[in-house]
C-alpha atoms as a PDB file:
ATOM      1  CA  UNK A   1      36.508 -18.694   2.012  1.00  0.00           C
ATOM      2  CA  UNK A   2      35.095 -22.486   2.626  1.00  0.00           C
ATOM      3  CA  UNK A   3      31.574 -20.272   4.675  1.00  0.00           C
ATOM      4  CA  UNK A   4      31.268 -17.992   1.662  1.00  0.00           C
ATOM      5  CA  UNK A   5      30.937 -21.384  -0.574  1.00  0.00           C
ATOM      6  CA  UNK A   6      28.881 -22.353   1.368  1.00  0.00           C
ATOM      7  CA  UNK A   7      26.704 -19.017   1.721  1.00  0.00           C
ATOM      8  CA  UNK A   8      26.760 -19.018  -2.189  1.00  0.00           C
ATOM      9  CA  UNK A   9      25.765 -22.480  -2.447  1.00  0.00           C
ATOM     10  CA  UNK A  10      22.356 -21.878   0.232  1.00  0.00           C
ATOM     11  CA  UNK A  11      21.584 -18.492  -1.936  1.00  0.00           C
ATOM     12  CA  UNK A  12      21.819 -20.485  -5.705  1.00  0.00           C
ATOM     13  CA  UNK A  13      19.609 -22.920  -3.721  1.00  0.00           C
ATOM     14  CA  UNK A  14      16.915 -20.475  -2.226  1.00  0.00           C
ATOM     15  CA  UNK A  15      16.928 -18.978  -5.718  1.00  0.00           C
ATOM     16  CA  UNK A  16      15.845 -22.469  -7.781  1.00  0.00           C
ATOM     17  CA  UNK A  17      13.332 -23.193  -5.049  1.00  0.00           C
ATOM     18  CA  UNK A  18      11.797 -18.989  -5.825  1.00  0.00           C
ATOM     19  CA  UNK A  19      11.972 -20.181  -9.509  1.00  0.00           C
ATOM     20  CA  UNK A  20      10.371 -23.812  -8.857  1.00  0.00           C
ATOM     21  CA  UNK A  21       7.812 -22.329  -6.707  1.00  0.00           C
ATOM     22  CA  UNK A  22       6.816 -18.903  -8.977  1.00  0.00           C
ATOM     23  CA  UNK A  23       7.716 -17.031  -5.568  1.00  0.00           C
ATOM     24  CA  UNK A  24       8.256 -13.180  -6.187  1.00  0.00           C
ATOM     25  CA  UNK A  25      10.080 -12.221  -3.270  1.00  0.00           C
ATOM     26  CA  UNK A  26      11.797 -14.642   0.025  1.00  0.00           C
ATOM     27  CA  UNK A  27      13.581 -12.898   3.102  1.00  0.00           C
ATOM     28  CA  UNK A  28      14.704 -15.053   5.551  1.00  0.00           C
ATOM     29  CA  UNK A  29      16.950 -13.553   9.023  1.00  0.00           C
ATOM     30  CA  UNK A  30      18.794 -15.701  11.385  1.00  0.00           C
ATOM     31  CA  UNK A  31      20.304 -14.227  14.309  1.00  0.00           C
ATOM     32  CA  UNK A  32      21.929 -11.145  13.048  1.00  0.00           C
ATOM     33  CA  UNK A  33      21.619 -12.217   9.360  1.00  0.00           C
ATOM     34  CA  UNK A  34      19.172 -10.966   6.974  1.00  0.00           C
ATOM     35  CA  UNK A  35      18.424 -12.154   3.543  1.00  0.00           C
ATOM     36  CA  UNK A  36      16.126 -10.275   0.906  1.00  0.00           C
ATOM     37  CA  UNK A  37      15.983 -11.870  -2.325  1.00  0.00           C
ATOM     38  CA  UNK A  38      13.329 -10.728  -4.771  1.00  0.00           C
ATOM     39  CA  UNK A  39      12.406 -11.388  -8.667  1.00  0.00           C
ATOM     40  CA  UNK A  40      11.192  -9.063 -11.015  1.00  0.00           C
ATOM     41  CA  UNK A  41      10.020  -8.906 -14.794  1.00  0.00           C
ATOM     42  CA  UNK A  42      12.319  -8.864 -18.008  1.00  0.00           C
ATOM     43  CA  UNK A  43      11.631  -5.171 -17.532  1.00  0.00           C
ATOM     44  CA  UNK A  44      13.860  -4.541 -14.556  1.00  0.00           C
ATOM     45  CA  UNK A  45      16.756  -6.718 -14.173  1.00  0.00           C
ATOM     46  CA  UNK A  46      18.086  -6.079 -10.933  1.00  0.00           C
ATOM     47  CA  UNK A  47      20.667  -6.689  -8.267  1.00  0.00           C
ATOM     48  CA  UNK A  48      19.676  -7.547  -4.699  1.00  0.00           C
ATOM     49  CA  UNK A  49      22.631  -7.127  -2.299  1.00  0.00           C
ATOM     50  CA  UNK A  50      22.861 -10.007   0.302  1.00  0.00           C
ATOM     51  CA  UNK A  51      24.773  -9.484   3.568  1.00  0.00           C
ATOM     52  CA  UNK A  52      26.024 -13.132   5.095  1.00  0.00           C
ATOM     53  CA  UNK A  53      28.591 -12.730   7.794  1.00  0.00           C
ATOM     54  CA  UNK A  54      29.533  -9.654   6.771  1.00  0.00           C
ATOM     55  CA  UNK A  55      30.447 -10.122   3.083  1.00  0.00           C
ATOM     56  CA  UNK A  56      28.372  -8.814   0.526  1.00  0.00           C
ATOM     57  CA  UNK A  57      27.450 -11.701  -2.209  1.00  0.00           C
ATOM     58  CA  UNK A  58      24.877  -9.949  -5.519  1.00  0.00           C
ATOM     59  CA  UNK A  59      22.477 -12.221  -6.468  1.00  0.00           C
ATOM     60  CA  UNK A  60      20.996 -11.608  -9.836  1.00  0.00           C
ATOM     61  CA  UNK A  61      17.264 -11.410 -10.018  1.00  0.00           C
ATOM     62  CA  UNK A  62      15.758 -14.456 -11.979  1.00  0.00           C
ATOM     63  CA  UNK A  63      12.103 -12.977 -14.227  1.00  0.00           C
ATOM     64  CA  UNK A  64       9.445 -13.854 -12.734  1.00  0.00           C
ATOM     65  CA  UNK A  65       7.462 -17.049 -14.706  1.00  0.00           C
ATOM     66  CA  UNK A  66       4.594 -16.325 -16.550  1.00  0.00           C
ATOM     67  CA  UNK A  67       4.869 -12.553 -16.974  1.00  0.00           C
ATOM     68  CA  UNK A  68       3.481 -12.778 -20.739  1.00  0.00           C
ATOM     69  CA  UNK A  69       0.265 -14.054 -19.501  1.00  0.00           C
ATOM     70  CA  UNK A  70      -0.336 -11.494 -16.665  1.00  0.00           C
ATOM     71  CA  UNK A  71      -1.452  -9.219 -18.834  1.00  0.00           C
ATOM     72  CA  UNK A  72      -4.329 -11.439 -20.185  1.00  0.00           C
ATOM     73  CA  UNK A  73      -5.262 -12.160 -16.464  1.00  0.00           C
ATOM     74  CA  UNK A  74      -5.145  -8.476 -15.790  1.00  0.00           C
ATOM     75  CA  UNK A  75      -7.620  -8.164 -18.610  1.00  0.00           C
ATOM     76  CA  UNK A  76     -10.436 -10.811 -17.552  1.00  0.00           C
ATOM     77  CA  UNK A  77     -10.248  -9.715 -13.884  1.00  0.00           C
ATOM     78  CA  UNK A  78     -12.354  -6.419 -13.389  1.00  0.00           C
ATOM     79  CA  UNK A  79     -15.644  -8.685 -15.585  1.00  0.00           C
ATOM     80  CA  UNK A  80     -14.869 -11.435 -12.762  1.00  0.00           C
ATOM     81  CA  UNK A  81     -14.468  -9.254  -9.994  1.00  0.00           C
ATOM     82  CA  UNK A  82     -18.143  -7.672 -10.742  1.00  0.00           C
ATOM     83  CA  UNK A  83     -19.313 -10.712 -10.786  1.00  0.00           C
ATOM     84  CA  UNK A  84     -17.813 -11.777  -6.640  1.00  0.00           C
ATOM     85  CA  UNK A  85     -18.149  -8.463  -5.058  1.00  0.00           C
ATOM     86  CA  UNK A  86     -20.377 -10.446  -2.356  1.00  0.00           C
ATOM     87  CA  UNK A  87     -17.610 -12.612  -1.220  1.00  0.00           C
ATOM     88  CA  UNK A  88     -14.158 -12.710   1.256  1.00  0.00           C
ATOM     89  CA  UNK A  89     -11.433 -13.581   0.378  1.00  0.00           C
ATOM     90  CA  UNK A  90      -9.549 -15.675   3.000  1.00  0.00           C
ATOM     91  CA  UNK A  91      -5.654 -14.737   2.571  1.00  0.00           C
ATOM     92  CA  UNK A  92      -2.585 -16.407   3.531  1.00  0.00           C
ATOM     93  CA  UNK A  93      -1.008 -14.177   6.601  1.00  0.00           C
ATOM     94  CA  UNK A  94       2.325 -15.905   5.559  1.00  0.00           C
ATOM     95  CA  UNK A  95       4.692 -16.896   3.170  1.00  0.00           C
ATOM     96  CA  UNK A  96       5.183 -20.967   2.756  1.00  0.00           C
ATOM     97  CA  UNK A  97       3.522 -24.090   1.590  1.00  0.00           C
ATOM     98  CA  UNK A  98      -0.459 -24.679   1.738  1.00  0.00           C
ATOM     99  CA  UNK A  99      -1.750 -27.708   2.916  1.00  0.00           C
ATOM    100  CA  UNK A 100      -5.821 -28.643   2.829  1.00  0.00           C
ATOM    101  CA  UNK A 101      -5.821 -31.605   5.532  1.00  0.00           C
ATOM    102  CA  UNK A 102      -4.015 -32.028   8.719  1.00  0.00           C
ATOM    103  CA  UNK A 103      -1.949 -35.087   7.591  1.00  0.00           C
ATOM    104  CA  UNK A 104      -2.006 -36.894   4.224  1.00  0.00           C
ATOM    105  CA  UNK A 105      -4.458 -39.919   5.432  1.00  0.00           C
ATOM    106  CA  UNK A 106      -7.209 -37.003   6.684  1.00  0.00           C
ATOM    107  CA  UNK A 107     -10.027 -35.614   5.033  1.00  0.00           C
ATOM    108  CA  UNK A 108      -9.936 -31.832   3.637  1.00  0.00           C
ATOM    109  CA  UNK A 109     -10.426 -29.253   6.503  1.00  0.00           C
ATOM    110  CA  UNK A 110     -13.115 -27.687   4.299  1.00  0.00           C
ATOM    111  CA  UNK A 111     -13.950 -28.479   0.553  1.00  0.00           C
ATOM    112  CA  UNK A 112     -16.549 -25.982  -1.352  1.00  0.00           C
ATOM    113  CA  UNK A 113     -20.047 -25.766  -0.096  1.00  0.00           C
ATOM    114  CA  UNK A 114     -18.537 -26.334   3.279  1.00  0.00           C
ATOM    115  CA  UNK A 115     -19.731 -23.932   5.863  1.00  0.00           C
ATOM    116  CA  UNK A 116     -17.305 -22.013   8.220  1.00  0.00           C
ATOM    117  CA  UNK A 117     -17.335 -19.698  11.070  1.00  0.00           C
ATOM    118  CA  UNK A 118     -14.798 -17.165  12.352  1.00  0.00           C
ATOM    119  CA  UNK A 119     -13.053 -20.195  14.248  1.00  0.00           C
ATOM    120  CA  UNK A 120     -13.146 -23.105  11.580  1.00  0.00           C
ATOM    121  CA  UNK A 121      -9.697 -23.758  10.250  1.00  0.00           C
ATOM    122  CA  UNK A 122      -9.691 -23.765   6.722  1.00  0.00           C
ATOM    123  CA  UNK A 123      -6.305 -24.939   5.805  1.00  0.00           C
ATOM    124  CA  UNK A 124      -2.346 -25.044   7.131  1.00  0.00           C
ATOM    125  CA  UNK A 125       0.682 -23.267   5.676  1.00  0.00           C
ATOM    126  CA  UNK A 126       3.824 -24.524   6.464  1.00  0.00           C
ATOM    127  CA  UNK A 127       6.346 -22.187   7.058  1.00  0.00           C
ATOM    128  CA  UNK A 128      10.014 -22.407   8.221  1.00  0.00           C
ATOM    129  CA  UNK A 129       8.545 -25.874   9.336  1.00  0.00           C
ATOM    130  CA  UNK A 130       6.248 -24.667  11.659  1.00  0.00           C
ATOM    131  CA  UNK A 131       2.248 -25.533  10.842  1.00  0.00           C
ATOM    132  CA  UNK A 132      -0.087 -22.360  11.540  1.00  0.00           C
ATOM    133  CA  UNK A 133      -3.061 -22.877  10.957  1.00  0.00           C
ATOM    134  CA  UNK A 134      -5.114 -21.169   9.262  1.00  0.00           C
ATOM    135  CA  UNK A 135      -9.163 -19.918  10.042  1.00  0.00           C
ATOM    136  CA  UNK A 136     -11.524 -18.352   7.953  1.00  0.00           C
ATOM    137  CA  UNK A 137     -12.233 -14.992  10.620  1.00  0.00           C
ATOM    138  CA  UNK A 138     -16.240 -15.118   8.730  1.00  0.00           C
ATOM    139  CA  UNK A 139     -19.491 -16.790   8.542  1.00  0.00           C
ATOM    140  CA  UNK A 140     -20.319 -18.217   5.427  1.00  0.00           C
ATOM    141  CA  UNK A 141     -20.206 -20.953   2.490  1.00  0.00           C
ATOM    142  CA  UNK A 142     -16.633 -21.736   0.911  1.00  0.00           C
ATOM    143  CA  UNK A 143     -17.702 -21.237  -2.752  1.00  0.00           C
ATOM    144  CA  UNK A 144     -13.928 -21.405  -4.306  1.00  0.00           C
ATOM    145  CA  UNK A 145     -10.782 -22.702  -3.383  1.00  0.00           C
ATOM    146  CA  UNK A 146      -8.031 -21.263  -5.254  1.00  0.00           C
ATOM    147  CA  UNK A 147      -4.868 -23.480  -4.413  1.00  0.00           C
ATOM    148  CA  UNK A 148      -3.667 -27.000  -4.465  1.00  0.00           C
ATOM    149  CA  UNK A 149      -2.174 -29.052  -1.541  1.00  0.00           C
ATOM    150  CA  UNK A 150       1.006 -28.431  -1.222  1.00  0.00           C
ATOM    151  CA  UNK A 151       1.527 -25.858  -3.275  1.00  0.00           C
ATOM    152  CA  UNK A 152       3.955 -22.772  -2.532  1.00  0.00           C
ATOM    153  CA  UNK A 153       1.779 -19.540  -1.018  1.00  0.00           C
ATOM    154  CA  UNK A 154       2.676 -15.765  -0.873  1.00  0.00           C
ATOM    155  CA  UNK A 155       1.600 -12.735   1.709  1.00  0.00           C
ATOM    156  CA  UNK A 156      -2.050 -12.089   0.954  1.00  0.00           C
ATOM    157  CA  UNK A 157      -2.479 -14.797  -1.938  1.00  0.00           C
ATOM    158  CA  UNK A 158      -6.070 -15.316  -1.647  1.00  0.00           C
ATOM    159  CA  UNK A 159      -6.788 -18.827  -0.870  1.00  0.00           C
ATOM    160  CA  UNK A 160     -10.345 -19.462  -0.589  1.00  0.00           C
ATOM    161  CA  UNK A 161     -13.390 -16.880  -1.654  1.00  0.00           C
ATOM    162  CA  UNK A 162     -16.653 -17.627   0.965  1.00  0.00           C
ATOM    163  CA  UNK A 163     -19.998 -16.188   0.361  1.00  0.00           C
ATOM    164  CA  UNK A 164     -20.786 -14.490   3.653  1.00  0.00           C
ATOM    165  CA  UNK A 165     -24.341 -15.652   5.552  1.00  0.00           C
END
């Protein structure tokens, strides 16, 4: 009873860091172990069934922050997207936090108007506390950076647009 607690406890936990972070969905396996949890809109309420050790613990899904104003963004994106058909996107391969220098005392791998090649590393994302780095896979000019340092990154969140050479 004292491990399920526990489990409980780690899940409630994963669940205000997805809220604190505006994360949609988190899955996390260790060893045999699997964890799925994903938010959706006040649409569709769900349930997301988590096996720990071999009990079965629902977690509610939490709405997903800023829903409302989606639909706005949705709105102004096809007159913006006309507008940067000539770039590329660089996207975040993983889920976890970005970071735009290699330690806080360093200078920004790349800031806009830098220049990168296929093998420049653009930024880090931390995940599981591992560092991968991150390159920009083009040739160009970094004309927009879309994220802070340290702020929380999805799967393909676009990161940085470059203008290609």
């Amino acid at each position: 009873m004292a491990q399920e607690d526990k489990d409980l406890e780690k899940i409630k936990e994963l669940i205000d860091i997805m809220k604190e972070n505006d994360l949609i969905e988190v899955e996390l396996k260790h060893g045999d172990d699997k964890i799925l949890l994903k938010r959706s809109g006040p649409q569709q309420p769900g349930v997301t069934s988590v096996p720990l050790a071999g009990a079965g613990i629902p977690v509610a899904s939490a709405p997903a922050a800023g829903d409302v104003s989606q639909g706005h963004q949705a709105e102004a994106a096809p007159s913006a997207a006309k507008q940067q058909d000539d770039l590329v996107d660089i996207k975040s391969p993983i889920v976890g936090t970005f970071y735009a220098q290699p330690n806080p005392d360093s200078e920004p791998y790349v800031e806009a108007g830098s220049h990168v090649e296929p093998n420049t590393v653009v930024c880090t994302v931390e995940a599981m506390k591992v560092m991968n780095e991150i390159k920009a896979e083009s040739n160009g000019t970094i004309v927009e950076i879309l994220v802070k340092n340290g702020q929380a990154v999805e799967y393909g969140q676009v990161l940085f647009r470059v203008k290609p050479d």
